[in-house]
PDB file of N, CA and C in Angstrom:
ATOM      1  N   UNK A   1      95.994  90.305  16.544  1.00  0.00           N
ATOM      2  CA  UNK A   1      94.970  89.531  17.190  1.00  0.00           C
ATOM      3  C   UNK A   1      93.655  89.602  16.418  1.00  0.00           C
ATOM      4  N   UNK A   2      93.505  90.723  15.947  1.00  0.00           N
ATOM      5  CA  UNK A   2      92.306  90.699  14.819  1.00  0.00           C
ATOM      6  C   UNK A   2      92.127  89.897  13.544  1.00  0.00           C
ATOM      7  N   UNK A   3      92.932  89.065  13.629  1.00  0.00           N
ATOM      8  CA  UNK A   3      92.615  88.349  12.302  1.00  0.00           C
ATOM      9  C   UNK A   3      92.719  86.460  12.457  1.00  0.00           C
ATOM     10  N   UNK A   4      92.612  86.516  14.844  1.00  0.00           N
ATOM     11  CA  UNK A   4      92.620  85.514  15.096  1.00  0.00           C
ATOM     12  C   UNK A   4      90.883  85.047  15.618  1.00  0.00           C
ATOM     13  N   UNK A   5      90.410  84.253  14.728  1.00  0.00           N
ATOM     14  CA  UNK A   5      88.829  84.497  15.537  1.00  0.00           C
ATOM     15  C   UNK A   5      88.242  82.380  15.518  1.00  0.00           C
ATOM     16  N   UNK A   6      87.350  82.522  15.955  1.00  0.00           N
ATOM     17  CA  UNK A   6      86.306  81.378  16.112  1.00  0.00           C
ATOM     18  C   UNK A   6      85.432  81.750  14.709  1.00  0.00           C
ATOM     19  N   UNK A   7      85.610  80.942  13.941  1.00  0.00           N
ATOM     20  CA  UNK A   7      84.222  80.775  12.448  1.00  0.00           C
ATOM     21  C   UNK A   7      82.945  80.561  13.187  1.00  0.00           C
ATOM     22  N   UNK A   8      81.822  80.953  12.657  1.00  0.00           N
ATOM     23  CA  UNK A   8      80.854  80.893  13.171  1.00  0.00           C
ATOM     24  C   UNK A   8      80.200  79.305  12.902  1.00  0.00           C
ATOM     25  N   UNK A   9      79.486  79.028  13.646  1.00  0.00           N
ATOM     26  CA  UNK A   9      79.881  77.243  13.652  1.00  0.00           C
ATOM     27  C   UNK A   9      78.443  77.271  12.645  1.00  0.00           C
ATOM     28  N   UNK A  10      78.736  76.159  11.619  1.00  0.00           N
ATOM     29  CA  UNK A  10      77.550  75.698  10.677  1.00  0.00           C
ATOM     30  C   UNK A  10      77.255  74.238  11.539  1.00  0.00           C
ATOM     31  N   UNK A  11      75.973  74.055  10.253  1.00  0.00           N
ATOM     32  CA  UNK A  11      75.400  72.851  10.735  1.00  0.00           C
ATOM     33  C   UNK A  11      75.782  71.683  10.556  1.00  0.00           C
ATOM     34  N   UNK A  12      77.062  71.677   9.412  1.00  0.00           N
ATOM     35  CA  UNK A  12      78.024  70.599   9.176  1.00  0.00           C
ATOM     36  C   UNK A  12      78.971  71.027  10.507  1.00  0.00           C
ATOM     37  N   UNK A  13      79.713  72.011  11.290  1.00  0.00           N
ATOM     38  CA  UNK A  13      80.464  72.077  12.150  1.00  0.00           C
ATOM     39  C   UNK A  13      79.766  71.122  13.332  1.00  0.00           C
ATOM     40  N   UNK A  14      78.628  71.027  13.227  1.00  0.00           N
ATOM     41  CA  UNK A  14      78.018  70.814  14.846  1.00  0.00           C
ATOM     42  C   UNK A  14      78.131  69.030  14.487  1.00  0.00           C
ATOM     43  N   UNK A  15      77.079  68.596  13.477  1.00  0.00           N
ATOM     44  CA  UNK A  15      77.222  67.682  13.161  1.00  0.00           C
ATOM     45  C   UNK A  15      78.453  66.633  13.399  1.00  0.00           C
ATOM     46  N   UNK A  16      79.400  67.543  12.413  1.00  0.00           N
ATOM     47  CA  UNK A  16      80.900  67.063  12.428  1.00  0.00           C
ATOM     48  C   UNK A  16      81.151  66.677  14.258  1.00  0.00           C
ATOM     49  N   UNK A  17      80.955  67.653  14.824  1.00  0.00           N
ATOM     50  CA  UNK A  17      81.294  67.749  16.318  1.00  0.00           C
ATOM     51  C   UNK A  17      80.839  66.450  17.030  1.00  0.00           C
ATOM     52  N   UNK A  18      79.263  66.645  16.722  1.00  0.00           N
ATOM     53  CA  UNK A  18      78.470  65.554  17.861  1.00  0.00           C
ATOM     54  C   UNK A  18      79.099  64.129  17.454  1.00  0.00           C
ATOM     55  N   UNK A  19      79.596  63.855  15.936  1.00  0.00           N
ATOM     56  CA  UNK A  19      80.125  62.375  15.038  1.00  0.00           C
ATOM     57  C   UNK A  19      81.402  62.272  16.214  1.00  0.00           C
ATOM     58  N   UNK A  20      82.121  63.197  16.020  1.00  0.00           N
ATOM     59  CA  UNK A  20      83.435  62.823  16.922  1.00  0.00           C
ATOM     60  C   UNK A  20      83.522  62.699  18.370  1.00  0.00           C
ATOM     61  N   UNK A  21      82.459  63.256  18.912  1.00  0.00           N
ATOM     62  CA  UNK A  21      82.213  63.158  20.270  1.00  0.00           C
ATOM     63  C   UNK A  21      81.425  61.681  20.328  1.00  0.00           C
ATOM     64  N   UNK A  22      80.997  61.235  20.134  1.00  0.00           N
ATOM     65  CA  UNK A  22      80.012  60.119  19.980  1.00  0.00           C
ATOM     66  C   UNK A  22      80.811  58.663  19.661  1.00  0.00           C
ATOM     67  N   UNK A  23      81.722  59.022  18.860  1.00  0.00           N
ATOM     68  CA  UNK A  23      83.020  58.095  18.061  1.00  0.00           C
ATOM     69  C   UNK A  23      83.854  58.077  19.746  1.00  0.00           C
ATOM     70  N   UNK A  24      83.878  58.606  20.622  1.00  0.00           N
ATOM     71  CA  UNK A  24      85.334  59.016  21.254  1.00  0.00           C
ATOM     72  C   UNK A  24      84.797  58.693  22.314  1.00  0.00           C
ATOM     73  N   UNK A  25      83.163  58.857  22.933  1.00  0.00           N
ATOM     74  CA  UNK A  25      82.909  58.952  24.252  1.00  0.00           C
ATOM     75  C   UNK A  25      81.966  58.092  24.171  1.00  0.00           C
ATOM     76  N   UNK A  26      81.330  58.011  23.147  1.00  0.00           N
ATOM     77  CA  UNK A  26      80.124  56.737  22.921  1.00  0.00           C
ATOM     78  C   UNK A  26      78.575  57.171  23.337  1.00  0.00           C
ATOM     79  N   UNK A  27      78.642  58.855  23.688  1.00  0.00           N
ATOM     80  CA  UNK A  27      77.387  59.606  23.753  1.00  0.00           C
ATOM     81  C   UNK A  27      76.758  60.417  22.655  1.00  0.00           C
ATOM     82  N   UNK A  28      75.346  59.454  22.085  1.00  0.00           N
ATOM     83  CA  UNK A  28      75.069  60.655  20.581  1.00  0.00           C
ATOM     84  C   UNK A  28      74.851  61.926  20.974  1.00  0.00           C
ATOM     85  N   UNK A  29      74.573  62.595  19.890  1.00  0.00           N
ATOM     86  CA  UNK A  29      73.640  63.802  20.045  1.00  0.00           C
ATOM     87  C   UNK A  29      74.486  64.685  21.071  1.00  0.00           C
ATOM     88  N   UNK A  30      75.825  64.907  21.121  1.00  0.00           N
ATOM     89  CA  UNK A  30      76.380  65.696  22.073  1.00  0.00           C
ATOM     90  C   UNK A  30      77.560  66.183  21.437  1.00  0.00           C
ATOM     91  N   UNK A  31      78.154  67.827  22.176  1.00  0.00           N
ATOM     92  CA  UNK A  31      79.136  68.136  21.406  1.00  0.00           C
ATOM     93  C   UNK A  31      80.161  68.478  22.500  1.00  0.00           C
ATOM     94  N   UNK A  32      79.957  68.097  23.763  1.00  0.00           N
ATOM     95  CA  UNK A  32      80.719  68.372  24.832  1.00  0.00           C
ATOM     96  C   UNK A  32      79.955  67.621  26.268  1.00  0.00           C
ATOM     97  N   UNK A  33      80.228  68.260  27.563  1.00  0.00           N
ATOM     98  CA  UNK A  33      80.202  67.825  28.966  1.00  0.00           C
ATOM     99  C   UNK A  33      81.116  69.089  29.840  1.00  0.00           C
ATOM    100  N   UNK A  34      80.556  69.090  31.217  1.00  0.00           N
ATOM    101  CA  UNK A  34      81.396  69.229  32.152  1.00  0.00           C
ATOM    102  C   UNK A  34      80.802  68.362  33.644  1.00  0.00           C
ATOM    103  N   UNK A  35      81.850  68.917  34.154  1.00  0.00           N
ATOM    104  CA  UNK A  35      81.651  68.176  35.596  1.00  0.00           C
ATOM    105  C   UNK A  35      82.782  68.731  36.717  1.00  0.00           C
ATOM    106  N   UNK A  36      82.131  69.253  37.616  1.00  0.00           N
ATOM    107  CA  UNK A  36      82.791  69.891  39.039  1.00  0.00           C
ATOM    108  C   UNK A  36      83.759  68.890  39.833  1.00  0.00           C
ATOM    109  N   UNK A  37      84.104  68.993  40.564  1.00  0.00           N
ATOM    110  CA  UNK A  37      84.690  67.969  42.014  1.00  0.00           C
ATOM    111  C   UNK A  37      85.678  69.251  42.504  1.00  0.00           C
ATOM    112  N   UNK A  38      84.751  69.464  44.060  1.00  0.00           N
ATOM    113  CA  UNK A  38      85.659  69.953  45.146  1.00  0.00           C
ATOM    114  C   UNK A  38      86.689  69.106  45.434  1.00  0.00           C
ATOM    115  N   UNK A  39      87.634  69.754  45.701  1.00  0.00           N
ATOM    116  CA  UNK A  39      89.403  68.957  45.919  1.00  0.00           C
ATOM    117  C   UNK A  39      89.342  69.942  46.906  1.00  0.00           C
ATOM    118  N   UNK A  40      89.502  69.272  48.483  1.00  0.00           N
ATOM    119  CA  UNK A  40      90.465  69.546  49.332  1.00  0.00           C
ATOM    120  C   UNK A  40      91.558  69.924  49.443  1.00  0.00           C
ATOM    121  N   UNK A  41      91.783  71.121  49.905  1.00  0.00           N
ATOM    122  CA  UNK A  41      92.701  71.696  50.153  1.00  0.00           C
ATOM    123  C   UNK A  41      93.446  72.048  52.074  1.00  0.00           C
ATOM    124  N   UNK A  42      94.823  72.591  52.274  1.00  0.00           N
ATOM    125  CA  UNK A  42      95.270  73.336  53.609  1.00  0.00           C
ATOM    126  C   UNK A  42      94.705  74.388  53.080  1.00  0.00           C
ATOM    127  N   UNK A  43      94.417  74.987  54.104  1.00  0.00           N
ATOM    128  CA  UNK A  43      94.090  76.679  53.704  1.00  0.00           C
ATOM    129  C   UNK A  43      95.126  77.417  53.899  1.00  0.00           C
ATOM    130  N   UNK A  44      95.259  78.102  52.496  1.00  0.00           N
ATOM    131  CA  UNK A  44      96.878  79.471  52.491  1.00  0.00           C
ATOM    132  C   UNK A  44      96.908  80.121  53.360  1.00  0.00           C
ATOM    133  N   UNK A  45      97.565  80.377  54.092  1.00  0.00           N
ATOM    134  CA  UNK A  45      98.204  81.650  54.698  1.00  0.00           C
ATOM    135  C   UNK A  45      97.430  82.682  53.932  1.00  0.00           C
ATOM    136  N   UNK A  46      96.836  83.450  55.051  1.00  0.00           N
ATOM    137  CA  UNK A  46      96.057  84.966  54.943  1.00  0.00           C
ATOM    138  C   UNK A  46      95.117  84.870  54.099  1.00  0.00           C
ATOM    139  N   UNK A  47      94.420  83.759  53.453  1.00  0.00           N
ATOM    140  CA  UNK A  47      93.061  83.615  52.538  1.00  0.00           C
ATOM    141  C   UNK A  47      91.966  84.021  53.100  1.00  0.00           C
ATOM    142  N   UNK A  48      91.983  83.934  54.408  1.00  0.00           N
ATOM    143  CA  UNK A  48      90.703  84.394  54.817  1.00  0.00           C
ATOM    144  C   UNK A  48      89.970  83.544  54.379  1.00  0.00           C
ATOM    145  N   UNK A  49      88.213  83.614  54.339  1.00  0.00           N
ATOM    146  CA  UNK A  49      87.638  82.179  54.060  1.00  0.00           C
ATOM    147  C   UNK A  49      87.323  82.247  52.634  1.00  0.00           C
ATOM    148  N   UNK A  50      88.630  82.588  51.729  1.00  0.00           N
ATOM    149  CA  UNK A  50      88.597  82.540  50.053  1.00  0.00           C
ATOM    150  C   UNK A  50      87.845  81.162  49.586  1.00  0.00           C
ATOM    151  N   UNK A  51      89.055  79.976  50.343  1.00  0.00           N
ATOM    152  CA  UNK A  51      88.885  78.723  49.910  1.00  0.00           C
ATOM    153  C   UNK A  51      87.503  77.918  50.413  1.00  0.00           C
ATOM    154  N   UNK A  52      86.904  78.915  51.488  1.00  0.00           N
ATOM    155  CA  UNK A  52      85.800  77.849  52.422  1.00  0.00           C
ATOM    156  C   UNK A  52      84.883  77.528  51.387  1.00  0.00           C
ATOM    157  N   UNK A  53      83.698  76.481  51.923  1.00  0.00           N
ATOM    158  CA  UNK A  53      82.936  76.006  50.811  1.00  0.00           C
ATOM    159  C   UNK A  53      81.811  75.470  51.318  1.00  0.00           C
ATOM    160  N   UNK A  54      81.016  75.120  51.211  1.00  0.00           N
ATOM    161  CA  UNK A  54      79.527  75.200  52.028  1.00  0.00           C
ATOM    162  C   UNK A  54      79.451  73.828  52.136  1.00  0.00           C
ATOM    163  N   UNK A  55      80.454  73.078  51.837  1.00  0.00           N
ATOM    164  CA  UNK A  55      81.040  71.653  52.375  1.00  0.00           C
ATOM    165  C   UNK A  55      81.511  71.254  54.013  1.00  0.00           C
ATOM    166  N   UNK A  56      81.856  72.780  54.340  1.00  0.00           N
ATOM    167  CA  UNK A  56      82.742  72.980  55.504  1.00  0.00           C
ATOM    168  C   UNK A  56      83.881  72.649  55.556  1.00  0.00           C
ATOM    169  N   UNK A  57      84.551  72.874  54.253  1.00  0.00           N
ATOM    170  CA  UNK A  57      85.927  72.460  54.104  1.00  0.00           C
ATOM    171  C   UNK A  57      86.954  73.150  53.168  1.00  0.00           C
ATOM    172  N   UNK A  58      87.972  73.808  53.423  1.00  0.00           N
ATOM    173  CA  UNK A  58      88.629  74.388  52.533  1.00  0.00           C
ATOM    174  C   UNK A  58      88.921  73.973  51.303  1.00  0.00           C
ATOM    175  N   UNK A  59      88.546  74.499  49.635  1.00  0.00           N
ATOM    176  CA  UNK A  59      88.644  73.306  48.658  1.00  0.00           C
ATOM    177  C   UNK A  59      88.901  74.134  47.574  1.00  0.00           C
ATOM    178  N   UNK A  60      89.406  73.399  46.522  1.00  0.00           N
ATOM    179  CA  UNK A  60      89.295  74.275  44.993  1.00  0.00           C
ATOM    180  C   UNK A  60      88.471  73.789  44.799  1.00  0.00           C
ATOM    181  N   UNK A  61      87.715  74.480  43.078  1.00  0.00           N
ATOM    182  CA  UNK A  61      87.023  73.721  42.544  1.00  0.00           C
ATOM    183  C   UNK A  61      87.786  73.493  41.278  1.00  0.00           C
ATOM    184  N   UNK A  62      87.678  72.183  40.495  1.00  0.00           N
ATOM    185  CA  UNK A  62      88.314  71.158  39.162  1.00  0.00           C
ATOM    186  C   UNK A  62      87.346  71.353  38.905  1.00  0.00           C
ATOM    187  N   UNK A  63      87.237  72.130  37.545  1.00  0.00           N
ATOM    188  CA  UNK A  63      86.495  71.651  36.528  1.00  0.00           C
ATOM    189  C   UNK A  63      86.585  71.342  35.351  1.00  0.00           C
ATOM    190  N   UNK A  64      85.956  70.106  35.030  1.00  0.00           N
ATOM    191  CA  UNK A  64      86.397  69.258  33.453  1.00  0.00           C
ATOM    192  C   UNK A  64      85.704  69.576  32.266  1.00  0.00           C
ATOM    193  N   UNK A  65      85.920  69.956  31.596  1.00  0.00           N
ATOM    194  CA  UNK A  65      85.052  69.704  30.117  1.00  0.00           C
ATOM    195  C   UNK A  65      85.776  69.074  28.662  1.00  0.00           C
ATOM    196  N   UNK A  66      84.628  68.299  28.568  1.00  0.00           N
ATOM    197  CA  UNK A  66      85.299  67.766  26.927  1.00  0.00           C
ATOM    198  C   UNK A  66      84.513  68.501  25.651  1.00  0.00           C
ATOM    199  N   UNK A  67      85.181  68.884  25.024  1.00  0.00           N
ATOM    200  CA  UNK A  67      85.155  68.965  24.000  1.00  0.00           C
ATOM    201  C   UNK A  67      85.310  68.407  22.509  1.00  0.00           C
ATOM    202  N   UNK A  68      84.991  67.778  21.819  1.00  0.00           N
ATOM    203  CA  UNK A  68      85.302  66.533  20.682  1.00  0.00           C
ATOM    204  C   UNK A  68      86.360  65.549  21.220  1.00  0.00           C
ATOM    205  N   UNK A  69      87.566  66.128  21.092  1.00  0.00           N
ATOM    206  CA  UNK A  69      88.408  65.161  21.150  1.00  0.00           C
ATOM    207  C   UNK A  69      89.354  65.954  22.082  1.00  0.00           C
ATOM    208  N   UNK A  70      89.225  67.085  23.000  1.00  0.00           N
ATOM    209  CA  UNK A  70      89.727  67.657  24.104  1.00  0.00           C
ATOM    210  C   UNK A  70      89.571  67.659  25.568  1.00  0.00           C
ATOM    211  N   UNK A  71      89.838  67.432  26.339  1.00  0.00           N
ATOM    212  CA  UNK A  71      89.758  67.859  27.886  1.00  0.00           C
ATOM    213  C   UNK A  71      90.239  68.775  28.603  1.00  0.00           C
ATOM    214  N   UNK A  72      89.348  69.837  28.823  1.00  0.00           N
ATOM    215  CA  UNK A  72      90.184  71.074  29.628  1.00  0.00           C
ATOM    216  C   UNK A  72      89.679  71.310  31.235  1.00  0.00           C
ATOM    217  N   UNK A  73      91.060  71.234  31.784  1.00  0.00           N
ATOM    218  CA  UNK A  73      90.221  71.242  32.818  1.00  0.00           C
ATOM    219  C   UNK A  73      90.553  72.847  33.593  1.00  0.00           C
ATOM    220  N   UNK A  74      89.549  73.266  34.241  1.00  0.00           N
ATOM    221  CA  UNK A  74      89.983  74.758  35.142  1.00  0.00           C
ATOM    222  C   UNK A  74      90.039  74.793  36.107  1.00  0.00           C
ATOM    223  N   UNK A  75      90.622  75.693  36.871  1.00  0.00           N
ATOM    224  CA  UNK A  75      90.602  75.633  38.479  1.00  0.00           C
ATOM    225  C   UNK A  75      90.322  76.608  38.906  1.00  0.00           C
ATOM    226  N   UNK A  76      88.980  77.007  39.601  1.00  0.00           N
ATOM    227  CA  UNK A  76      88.658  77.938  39.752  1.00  0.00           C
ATOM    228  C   UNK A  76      88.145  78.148  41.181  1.00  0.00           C
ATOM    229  N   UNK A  77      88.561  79.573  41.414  1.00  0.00           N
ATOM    230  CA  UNK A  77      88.585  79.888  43.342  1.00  0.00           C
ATOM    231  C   UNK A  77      88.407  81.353  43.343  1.00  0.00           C
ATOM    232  N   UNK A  78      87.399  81.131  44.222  1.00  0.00           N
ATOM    233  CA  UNK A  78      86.621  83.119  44.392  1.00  0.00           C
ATOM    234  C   UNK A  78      85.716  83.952  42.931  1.00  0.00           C
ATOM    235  N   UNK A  79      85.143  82.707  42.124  1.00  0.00           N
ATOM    236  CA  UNK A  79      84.782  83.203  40.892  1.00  0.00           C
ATOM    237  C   UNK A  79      85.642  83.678  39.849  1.00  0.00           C
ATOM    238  N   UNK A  80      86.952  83.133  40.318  1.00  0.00           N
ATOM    239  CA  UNK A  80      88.138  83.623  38.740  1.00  0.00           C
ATOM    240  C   UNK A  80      89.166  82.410  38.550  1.00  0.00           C
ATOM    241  N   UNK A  81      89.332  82.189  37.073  1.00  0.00           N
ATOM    242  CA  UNK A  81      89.790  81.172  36.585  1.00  0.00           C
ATOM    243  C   UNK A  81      91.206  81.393  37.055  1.00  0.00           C
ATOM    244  N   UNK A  82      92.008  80.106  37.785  1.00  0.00           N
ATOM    245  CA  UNK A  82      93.157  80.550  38.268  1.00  0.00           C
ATOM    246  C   UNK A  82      93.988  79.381  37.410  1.00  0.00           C
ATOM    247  N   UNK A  83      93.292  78.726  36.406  1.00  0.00           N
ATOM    248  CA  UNK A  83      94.480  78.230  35.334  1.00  0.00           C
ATOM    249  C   UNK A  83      93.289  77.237  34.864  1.00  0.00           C
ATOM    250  N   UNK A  84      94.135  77.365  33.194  1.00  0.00           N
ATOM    251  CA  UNK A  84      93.555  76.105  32.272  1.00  0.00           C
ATOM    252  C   UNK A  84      94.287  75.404  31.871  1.00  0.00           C
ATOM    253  N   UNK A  85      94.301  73.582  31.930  1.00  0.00           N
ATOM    254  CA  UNK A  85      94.987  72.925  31.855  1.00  0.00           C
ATOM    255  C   UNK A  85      94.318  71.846  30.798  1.00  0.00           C
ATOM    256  N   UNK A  86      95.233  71.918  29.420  1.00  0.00           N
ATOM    257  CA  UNK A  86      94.564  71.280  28.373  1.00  0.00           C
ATOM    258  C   UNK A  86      95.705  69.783  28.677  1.00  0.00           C
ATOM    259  N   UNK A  87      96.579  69.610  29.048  1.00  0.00           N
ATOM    260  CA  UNK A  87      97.130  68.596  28.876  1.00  0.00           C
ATOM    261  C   UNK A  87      97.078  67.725  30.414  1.00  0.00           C
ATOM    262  N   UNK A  88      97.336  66.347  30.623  1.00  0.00           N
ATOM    263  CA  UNK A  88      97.186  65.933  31.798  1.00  0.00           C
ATOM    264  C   UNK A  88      98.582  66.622  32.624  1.00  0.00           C
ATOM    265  N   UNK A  89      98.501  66.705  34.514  1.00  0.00           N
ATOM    266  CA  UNK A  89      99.315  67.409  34.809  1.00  0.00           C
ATOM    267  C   UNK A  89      98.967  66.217  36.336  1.00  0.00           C
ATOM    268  N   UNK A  90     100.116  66.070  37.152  1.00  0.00           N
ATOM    269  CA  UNK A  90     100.085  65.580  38.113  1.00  0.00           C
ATOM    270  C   UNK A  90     100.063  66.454  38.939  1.00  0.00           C
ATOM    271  N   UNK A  91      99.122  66.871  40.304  1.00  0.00           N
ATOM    272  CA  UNK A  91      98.848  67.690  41.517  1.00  0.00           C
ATOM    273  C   UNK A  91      99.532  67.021  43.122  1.00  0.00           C
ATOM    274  N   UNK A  92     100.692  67.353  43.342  1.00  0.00           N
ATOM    275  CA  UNK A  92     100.825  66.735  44.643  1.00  0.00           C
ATOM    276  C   UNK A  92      99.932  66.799  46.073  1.00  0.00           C
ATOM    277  N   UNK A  93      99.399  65.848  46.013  1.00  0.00           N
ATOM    278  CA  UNK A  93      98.355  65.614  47.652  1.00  0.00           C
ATOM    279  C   UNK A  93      99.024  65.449  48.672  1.00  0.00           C
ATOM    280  N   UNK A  94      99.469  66.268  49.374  1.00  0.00           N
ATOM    281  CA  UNK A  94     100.310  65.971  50.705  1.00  0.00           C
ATOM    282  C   UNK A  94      99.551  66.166  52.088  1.00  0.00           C
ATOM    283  N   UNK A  95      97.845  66.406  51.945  1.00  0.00           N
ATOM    284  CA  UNK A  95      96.698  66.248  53.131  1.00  0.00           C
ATOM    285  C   UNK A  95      97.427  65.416  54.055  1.00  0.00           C
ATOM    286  N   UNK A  96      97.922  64.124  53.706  1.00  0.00           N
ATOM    287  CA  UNK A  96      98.147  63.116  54.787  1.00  0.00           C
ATOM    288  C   UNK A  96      99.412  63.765  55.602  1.00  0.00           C
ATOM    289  N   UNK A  97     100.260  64.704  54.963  1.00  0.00           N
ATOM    290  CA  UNK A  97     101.575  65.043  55.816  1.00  0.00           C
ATOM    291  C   UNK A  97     101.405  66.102  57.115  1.00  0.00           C
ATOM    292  N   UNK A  98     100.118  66.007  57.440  1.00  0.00           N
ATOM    293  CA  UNK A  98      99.715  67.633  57.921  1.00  0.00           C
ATOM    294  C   UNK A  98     100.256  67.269  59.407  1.00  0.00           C
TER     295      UNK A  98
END
């Protein structure tokens, strides 16, 4: 693992970055984004008010970020990342079956 690392980013890296982000998303001067959205949730069995949310509603939180030419999105609940999802993934919504 020691000889797996991040280069320290130059000023051609950033450059390079903001060109491809700008080419891809059509925003200059940028080398990324994120953005939240509470998703409704049932509340699990025995969570206690893990999932509650000052929405008044049991929810994850999705969060997106791009990166040049990446989208990762996380899902995160109780302050810990409970998965990263670099590729698109379909989530079944079954709210309406309740």
């Amino acid at each position: 693992m020691e000889h797996i690392y991040l280069p320290e980013p130059t000023e051609n890296i950033w450059k390079k970055c903001a060109e491809e982000f700008e080419n891809r998303w059509g925003f200059p001067n940028c080398i990324g984004n994120v953005d939240c959205k509470h998703v409704t949730i049932k509340r699990p069995n025995n969570s206690g008010s893990n999932y509650w949310c000052y929405l008044h509603k049991y929810s994850l939180v999705l969060m997106a970020r791009t990166i040049n030419l990446y989208v990762l999105i996380l899902v995160v609940s109780e302050k810990k990342v409970m998965g990263v999802f670099s590729k698109p993934q379909t989530w079944e919504n079954d709210l309406n079956k309740i």
